[in-house]
C-alpha atoms as a PDB file:
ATOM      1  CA  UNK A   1     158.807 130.930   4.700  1.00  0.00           C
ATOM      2  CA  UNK A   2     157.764 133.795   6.806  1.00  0.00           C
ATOM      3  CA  UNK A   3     157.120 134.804  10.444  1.00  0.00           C
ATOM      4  CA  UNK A   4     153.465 134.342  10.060  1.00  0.00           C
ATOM      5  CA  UNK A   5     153.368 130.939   9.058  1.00  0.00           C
ATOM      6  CA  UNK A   6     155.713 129.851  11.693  1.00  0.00           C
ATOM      7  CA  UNK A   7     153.434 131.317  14.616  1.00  0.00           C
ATOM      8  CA  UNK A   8     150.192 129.788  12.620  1.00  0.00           C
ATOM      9  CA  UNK A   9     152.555 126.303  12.766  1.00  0.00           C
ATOM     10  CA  UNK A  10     153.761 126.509  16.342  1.00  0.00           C
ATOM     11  CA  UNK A  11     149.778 127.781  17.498  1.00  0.00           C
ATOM     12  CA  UNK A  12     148.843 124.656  15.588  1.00  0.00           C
ATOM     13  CA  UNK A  13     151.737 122.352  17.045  1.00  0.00           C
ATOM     14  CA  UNK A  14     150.961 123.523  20.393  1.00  0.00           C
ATOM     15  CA  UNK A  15     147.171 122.719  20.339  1.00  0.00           C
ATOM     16  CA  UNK A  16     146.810 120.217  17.639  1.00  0.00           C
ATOM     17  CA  UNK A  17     143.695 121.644  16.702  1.00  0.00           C
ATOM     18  CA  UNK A  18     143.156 123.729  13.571  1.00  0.00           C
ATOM     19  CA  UNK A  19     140.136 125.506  14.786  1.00  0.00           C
ATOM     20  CA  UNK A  20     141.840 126.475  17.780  1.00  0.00           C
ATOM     21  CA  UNK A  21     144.669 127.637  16.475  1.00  0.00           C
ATOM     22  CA  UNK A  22     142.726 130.018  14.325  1.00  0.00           C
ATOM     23  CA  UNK A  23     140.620 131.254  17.439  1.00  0.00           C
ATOM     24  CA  UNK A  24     143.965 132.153  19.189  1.00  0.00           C
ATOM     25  CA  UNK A  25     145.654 133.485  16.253  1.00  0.00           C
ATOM     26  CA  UNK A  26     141.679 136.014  15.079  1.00  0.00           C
ATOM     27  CA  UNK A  27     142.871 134.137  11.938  1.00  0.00           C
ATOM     28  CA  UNK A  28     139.828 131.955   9.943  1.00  0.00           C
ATOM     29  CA  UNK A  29     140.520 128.490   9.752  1.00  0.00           C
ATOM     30  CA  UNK A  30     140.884 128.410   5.949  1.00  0.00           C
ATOM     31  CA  UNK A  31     143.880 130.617   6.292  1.00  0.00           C
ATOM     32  CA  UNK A  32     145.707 128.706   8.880  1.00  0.00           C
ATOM     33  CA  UNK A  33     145.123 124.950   6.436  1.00  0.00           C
ATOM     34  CA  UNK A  34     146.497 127.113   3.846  1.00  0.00           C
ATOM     35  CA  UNK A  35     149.885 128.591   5.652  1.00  0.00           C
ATOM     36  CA  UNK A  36     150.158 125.118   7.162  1.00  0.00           C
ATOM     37  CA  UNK A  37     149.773 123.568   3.248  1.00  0.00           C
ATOM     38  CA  UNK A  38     152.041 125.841   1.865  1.00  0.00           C
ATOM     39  CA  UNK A  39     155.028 125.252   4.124  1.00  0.00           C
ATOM     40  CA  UNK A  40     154.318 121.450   3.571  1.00  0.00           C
ATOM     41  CA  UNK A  41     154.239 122.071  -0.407  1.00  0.00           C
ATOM     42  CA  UNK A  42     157.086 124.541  -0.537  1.00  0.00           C
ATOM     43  CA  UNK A  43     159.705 122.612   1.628  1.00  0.00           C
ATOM     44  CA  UNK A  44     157.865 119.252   0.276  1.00  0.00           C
ATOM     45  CA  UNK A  45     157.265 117.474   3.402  1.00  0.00           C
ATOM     46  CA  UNK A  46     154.710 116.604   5.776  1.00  0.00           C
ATOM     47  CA  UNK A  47     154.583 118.204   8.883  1.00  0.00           C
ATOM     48  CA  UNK A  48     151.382 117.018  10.441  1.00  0.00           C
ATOM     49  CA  UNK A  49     148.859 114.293   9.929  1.00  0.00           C
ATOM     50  CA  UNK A  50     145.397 114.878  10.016  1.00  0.00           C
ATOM     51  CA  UNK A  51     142.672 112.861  12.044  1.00  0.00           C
ATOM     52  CA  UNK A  52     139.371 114.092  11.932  1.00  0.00           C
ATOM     53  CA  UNK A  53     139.429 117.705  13.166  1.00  0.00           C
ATOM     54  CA  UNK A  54     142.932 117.387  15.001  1.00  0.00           C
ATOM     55  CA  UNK A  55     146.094 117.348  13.746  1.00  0.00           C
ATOM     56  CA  UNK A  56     149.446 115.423  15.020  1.00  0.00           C
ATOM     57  CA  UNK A  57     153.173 116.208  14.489  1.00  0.00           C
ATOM     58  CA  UNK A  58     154.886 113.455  11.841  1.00  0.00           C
ATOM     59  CA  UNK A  59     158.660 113.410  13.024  1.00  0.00           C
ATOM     60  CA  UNK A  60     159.355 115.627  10.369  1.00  0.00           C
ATOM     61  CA  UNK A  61     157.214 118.251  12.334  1.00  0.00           C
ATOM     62  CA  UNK A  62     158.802 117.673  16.086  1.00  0.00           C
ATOM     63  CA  UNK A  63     162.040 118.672  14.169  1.00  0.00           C
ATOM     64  CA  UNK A  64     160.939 121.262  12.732  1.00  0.00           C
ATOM     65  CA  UNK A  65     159.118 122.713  15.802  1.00  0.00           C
ATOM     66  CA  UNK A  66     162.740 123.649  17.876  1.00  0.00           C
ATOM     67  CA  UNK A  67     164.176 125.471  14.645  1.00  0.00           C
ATOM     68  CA  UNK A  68     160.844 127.094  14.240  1.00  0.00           C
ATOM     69  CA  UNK A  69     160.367 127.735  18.358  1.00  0.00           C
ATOM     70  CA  UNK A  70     163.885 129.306  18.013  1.00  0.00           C
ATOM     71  CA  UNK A  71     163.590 131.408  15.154  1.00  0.00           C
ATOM     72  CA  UNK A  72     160.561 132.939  16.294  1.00  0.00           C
ATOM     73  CA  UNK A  73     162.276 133.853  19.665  1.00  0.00           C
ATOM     74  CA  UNK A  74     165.074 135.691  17.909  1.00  0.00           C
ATOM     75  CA  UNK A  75     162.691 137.342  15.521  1.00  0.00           C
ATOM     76  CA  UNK A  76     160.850 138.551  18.349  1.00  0.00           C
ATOM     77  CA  UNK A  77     163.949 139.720  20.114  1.00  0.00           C
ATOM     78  CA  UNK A  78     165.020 141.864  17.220  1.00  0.00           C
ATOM     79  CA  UNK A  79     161.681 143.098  17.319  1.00  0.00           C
ATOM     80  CA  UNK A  80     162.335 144.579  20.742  1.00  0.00           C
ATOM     81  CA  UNK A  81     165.803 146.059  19.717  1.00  0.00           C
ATOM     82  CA  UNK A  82     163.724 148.135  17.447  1.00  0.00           C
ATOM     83  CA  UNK A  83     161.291 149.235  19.983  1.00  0.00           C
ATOM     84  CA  UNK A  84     163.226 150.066  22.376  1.00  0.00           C
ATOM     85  CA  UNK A  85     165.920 152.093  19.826  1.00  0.00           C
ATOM     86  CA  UNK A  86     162.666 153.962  19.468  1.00  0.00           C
ATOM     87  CA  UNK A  87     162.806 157.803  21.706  1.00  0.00           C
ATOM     88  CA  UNK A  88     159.361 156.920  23.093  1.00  0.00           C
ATOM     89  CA  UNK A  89     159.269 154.513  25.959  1.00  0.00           C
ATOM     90  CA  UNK A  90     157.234 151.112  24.783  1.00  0.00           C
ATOM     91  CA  UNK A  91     157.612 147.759  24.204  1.00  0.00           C
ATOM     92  CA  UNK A  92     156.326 144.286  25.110  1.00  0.00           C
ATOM     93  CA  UNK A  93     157.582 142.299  28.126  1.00  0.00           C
ATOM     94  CA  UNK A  94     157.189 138.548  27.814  1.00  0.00           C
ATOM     95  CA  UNK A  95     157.270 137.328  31.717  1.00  0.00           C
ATOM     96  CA  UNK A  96     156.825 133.592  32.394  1.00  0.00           C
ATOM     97  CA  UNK A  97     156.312 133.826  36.556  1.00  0.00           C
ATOM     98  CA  UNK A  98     155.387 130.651  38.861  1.00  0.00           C
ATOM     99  CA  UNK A  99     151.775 130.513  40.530  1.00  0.00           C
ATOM    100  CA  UNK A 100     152.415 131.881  43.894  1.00  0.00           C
ATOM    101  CA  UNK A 101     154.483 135.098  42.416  1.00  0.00           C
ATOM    102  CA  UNK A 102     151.493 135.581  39.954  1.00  0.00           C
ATOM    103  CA  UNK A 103     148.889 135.445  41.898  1.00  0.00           C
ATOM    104  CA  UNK A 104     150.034 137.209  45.102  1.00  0.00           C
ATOM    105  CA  UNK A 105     153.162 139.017  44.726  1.00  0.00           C
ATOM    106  CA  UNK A 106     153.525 140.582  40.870  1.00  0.00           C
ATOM    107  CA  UNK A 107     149.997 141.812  40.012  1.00  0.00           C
ATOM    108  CA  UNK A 108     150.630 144.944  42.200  1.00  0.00           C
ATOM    109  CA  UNK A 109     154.047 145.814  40.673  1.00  0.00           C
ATOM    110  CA  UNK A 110     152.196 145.195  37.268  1.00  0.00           C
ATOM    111  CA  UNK A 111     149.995 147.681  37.816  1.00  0.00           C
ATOM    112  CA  UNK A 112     152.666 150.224  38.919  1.00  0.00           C
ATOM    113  CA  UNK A 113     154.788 149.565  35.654  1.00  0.00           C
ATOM    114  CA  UNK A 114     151.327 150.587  33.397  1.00  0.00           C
ATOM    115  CA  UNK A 115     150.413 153.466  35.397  1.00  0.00           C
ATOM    116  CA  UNK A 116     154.268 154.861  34.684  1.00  0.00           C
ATOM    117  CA  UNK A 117     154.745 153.219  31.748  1.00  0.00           C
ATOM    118  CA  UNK A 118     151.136 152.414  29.513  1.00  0.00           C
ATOM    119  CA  UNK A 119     152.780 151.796  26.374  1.00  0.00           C
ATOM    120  CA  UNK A 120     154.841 149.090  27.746  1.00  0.00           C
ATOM    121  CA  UNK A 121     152.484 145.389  27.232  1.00  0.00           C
ATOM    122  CA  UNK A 122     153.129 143.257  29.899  1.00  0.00           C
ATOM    123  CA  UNK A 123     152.032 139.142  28.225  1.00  0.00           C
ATOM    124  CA  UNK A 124     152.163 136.911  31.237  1.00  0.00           C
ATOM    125  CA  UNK A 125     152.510 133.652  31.505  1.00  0.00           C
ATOM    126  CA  UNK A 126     151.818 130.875  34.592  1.00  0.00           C
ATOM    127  CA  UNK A 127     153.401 127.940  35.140  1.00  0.00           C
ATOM    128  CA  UNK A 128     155.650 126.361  37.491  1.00  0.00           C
ATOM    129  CA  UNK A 129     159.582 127.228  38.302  1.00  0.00           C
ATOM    130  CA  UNK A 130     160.868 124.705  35.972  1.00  0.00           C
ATOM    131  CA  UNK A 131     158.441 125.412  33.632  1.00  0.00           C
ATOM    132  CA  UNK A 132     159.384 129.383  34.198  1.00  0.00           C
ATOM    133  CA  UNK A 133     163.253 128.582  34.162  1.00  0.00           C
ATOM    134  CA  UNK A 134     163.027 126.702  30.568  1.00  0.00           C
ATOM    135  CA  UNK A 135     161.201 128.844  28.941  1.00  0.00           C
ATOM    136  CA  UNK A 136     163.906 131.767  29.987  1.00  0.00           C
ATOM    137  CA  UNK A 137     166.610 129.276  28.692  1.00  0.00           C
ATOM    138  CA  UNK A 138     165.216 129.362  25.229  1.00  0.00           C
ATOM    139  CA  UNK A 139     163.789 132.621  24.935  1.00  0.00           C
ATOM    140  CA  UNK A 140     160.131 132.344  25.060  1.00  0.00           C
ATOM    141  CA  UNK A 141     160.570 134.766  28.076  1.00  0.00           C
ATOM    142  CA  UNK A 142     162.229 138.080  28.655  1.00  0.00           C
ATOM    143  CA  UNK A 143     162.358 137.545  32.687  1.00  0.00           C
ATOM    144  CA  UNK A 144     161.590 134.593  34.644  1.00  0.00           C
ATOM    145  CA  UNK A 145     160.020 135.110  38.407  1.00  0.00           C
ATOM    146  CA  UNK A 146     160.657 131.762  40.704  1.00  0.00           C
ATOM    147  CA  UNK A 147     160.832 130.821  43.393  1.00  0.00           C
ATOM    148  CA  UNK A 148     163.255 128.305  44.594  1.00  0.00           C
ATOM    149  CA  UNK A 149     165.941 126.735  43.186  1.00  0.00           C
ATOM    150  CA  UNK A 150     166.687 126.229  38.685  1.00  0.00           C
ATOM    151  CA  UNK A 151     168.986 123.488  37.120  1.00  0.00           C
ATOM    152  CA  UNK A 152     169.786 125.793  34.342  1.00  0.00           C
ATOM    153  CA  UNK A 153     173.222 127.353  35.546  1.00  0.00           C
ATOM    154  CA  UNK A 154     173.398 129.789  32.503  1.00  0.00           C
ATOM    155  CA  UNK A 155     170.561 132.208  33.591  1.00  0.00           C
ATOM    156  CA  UNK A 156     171.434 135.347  35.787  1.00  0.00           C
ATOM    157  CA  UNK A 157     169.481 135.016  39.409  1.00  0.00           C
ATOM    158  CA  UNK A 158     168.864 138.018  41.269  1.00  0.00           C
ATOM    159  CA  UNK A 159     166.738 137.846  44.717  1.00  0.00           C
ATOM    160  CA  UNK A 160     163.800 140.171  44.833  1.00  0.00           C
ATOM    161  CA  UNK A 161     161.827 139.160  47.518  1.00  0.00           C
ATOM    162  CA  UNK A 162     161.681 136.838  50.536  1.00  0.00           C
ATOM    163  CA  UNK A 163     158.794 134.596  51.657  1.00  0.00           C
ATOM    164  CA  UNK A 164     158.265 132.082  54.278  1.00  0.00           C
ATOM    165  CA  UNK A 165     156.668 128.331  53.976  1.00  0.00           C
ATOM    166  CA  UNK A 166     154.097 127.888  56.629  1.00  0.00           C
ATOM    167  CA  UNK A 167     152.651 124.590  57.910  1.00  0.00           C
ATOM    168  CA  UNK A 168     148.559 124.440  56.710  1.00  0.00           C
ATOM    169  CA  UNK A 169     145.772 122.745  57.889  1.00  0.00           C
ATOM    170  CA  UNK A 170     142.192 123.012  58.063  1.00  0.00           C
ATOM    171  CA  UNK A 171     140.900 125.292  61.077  1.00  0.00           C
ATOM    172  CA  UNK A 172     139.052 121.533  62.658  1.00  0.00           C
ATOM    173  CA  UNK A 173     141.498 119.418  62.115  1.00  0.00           C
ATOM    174  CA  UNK A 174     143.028 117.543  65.002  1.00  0.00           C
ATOM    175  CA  UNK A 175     146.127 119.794  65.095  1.00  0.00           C
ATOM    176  CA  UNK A 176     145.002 122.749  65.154  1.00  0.00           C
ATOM    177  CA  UNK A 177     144.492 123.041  68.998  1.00  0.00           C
ATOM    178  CA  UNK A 178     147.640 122.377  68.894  1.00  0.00           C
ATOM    179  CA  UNK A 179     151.003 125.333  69.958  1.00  0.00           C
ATOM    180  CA  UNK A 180     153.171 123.776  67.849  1.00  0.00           C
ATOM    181  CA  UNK A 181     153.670 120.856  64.952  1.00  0.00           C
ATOM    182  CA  UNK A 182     157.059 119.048  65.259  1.00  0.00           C
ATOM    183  CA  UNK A 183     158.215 117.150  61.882  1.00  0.00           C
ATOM    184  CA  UNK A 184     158.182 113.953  63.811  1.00  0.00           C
ATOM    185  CA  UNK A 185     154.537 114.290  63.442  1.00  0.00           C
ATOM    186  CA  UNK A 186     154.035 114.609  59.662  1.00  0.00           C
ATOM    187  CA  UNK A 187     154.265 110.666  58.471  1.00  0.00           C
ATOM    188  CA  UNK A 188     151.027 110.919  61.332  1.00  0.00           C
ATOM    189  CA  UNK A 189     148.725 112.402  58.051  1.00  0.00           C
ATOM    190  CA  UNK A 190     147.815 112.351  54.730  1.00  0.00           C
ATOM    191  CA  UNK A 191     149.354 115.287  52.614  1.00  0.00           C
ATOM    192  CA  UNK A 192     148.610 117.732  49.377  1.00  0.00           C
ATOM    193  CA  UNK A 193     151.406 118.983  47.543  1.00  0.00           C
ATOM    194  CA  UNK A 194     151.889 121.065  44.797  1.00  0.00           C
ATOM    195  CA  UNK A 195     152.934 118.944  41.746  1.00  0.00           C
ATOM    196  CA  UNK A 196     156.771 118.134  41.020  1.00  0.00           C
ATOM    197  CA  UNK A 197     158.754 121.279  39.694  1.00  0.00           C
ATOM    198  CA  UNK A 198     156.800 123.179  41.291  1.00  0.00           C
ATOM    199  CA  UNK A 199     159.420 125.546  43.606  1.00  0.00           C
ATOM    200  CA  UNK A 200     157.086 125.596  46.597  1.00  0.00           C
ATOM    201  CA  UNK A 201     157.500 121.533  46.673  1.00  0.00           C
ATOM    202  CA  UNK A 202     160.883 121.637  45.918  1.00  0.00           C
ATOM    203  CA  UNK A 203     161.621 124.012  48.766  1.00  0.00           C
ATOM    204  CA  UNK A 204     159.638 121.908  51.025  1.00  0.00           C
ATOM    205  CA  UNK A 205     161.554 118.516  50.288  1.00  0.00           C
ATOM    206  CA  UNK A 206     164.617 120.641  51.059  1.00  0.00           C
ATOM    207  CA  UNK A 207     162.806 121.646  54.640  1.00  0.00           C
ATOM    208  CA  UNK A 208     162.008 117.957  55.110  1.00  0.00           C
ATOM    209  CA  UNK A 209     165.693 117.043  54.494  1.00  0.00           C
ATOM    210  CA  UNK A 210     166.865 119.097  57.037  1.00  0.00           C
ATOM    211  CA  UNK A 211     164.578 118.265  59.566  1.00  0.00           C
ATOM    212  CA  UNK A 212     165.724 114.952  58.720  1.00  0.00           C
ATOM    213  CA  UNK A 213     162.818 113.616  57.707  1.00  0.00           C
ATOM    214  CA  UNK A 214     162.033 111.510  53.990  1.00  0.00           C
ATOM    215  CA  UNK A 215     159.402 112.020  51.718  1.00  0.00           C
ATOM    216  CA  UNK A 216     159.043 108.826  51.448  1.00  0.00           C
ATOM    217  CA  UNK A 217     157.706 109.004  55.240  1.00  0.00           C
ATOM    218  CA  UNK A 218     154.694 110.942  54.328  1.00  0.00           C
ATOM    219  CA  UNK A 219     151.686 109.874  52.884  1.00  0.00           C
ATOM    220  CA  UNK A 220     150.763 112.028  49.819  1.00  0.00           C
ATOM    221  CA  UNK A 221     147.192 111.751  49.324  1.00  0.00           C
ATOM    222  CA  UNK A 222     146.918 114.395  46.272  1.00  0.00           C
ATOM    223  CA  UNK A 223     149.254 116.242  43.975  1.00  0.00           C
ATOM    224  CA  UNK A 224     146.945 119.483  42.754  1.00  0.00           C
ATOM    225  CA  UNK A 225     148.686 122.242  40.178  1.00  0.00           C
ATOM    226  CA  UNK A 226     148.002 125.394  41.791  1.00  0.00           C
ATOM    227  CA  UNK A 227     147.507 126.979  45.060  1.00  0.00           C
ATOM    228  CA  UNK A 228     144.359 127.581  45.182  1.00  0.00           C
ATOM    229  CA  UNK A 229     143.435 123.708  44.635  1.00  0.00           C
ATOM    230  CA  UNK A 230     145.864 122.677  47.691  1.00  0.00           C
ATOM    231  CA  UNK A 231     143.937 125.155  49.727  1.00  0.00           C
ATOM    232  CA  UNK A 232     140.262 123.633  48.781  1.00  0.00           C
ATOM    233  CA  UNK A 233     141.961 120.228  50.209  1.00  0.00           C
ATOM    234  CA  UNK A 234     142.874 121.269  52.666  1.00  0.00           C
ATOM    235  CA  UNK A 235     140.191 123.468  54.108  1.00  0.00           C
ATOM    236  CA  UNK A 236     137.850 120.370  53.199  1.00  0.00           C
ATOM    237  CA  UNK A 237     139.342 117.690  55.058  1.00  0.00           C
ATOM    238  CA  UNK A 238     142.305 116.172  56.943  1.00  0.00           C
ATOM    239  CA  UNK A 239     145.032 116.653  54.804  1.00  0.00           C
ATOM    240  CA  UNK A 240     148.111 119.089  56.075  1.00  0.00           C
ATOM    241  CA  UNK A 241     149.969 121.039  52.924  1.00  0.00           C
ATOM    242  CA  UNK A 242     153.080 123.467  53.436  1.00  0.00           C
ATOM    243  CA  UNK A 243     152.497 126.719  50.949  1.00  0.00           C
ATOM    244  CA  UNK A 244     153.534 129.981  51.062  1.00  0.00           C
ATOM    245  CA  UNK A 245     152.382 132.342  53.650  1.00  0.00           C
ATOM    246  CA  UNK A 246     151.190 134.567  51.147  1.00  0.00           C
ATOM    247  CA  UNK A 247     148.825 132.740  49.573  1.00  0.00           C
ATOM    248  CA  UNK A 248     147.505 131.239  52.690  1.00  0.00           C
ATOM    249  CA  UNK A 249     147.259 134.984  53.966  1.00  0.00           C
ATOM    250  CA  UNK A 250     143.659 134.998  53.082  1.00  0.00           C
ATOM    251  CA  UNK A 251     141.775 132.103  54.123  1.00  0.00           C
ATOM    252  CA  UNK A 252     144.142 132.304  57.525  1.00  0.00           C
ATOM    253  CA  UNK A 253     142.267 135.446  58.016  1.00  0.00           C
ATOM    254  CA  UNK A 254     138.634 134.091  57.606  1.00  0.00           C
ATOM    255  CA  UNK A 255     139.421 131.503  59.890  1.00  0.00           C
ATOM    256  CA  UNK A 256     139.583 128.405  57.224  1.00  0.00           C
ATOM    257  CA  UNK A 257     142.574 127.406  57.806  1.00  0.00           C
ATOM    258  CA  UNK A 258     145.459 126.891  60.774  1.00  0.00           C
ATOM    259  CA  UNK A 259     149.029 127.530  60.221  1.00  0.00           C
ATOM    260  CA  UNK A 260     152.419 126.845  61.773  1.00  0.00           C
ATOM    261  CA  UNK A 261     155.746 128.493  61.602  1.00  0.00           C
ATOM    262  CA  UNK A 262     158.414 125.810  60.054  1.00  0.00           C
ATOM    263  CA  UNK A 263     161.592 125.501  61.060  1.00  0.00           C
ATOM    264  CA  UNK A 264     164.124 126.530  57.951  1.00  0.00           C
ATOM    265  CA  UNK A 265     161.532 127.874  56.172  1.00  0.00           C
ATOM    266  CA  UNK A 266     162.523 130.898  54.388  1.00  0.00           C
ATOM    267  CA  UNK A 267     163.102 131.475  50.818  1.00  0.00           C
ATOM    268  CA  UNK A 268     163.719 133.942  47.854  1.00  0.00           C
ATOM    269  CA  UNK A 269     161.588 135.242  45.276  1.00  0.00           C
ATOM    270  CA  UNK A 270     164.386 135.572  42.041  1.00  0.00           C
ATOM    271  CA  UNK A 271     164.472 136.949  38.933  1.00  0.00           C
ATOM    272  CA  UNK A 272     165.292 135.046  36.027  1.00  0.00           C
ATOM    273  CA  UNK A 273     167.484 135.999  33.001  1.00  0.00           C
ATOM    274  CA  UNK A 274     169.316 135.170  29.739  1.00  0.00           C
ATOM    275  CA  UNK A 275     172.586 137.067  29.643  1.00  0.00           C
ATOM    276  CA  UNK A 276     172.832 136.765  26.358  1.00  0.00           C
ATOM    277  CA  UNK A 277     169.345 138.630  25.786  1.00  0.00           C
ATOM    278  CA  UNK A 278     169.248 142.225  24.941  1.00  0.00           C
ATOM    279  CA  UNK A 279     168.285 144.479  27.942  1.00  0.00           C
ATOM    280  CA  UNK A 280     165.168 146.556  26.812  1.00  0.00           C
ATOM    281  CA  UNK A 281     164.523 149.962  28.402  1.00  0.00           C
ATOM    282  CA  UNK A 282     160.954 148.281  29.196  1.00  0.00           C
ATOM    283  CA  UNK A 283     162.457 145.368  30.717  1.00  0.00           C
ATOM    284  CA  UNK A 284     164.797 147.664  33.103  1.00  0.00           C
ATOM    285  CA  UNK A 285     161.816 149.914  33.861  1.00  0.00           C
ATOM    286  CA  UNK A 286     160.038 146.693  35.458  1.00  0.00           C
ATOM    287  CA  UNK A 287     163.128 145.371  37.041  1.00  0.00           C
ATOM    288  CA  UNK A 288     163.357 148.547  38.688  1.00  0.00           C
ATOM    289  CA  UNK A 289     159.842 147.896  40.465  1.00  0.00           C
ATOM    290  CA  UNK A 290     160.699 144.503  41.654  1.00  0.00           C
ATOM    291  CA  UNK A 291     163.390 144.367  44.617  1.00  0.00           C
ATOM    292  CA  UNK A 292     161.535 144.635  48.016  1.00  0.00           C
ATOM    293  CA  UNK A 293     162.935 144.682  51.344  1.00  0.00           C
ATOM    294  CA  UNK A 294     165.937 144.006  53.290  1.00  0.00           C
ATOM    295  CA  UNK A 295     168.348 141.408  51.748  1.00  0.00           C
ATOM    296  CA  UNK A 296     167.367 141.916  48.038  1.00  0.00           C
ATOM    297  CA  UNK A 297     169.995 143.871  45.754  1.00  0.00           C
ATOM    298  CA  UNK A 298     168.883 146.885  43.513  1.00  0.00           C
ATOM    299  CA  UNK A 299     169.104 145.481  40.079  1.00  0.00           C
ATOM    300  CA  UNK A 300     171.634 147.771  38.336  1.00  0.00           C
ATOM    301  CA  UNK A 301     170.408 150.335  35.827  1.00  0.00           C
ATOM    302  CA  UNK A 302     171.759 149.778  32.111  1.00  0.00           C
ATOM    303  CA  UNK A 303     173.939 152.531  30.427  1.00  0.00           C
END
């Protein structure tokens, strides 16, 4: 068995498609059916069955994929021991962040870590914070960026960054003449949230909590994955939403949308890590570009 095949198997697992797996991997699709075949013929079992042009996981194969998943990781992480024993500084950073932290907070310190650094590669990936916090846990990512709270107790969490949750409307809706929006008032509407384990609507149940208030009051019209969709609701009808200031920041400015300061609405941006994961040179470089602010700590350097 060798590293190869198990990234052709897990790009297979994870799209169930041998065509795509090849067009991800710049592999031909003859030589991902034959990596697949010969793990199946050397360990003599089945690992996927074949309909038509996609491919399933047998139970055999969901077995397999954790061992694989995790011996991948650890190859990986041995790979960046040897990079970073290495006098020159490079290196590849795999950072899992959640939507609003991609999209309006890390781009910029991104860009600051290639113009020092422009042998360090930087993969990034979006998702949500639970999303974010598991893949952290089991070592698909070198750092984590969340925000709100993680159920995984074993990663180190170190505040970055604040941010605020702001109440969001369109700019006509019947509110928005309004000076203020008191929580009594939100069963009144139909809402857009972000989807669960997302940390923006995890944060906002907590505010709802302690304005005692129950989700179960409001009427949630939508659920929408990102940001950006929440904002096209909004803007288009008579739905309220409560997102982060900073990615309202910009339609607020062109006069789409209203907000409204909420009561107990501040939060952290964190950073999310494995203690048991070696600590790169690379990855300390980009720590060192991401505390902002009053309140946030000064990640230590390493020795």
């Amino acid at each position: 068995m060798t590293l190869e095949q198990l990234r052709i198997f897990l790009a297979v697992a994870d799209g169930q498609h041998m065509t795509h797996a090849a067009t991800k991997l710049g592999l031909s699709q003859s030589a991902v059916s034959a990596a697949i075949s010969a793990l199946e013929t050397r360990h003599d079992v089945r690992l996927f069955d074949r309909i038509g042009r996609r491919v399933s996981l047998t139970e055999n194969g969901r077995i397999f994929l954790r061992e694989a998943r995790s011996l991948l990781s650890h190859a990986e992480s041995a790979s960046l021991v040897l990079d970073d024993l290495s006098s020159k500084l490079r290196g590849r950073l795999r950072v899992h962040a959640s939507q609003t932290i991609a999209s309006y907070w890390l781009p910029t310190r991104l860009v600051a870590l290639h113009d020092l650094y422009p042998e360090i590669a930087v993969m990034m990936t979006v998702g949500n914070t639970a999303s974010v916090a598991e893949a952290v846990h089991e070592g698909r990512a070198d750092l984590g960026l969340v925000e709100g709270d993680i159920t995984q107790g074993n990663l180190r969490r170190q505040v970055i960054a604040r941010d605020r949750l702001v109440l969001v409307m369109a700019s006509g809706h019947p509110l928005a003449s309004e000076h203020s929006v008191p929580p009594e008032a939100f069963a009144d509407w139909g809402w857009v949230l972000r989807e669960q384990g997302s940390g923006t609507r995890s944060e906002f149940e907590g505010l709802l909590t302690k304005s005692g208030v129950k989700l179960s009051d409001l009427t949630i019209a939508l659920e929408l994955p990102s940001n950006e969709a929440v904002l096209a609701a909004v803007a288009a009808g008579r739905f309220l939403s409560v997102l982060s200031e900073r990615a309202v920041a910009a339609m607020a400015t062109a006069d789409w949308v209203r907000t409204f300061p909420l009561a107990h609405a501040e939060r952290s941006f964190a950073v999310l890590m494995h203690p048991d994961r070696h600590m790169t040179r690379a990855k300390q470089m980009l720590l060192g570009l991401l505390p902002e602010g009053e309140g946030t700590v000064p990640i230590p350097a390493i020795r």
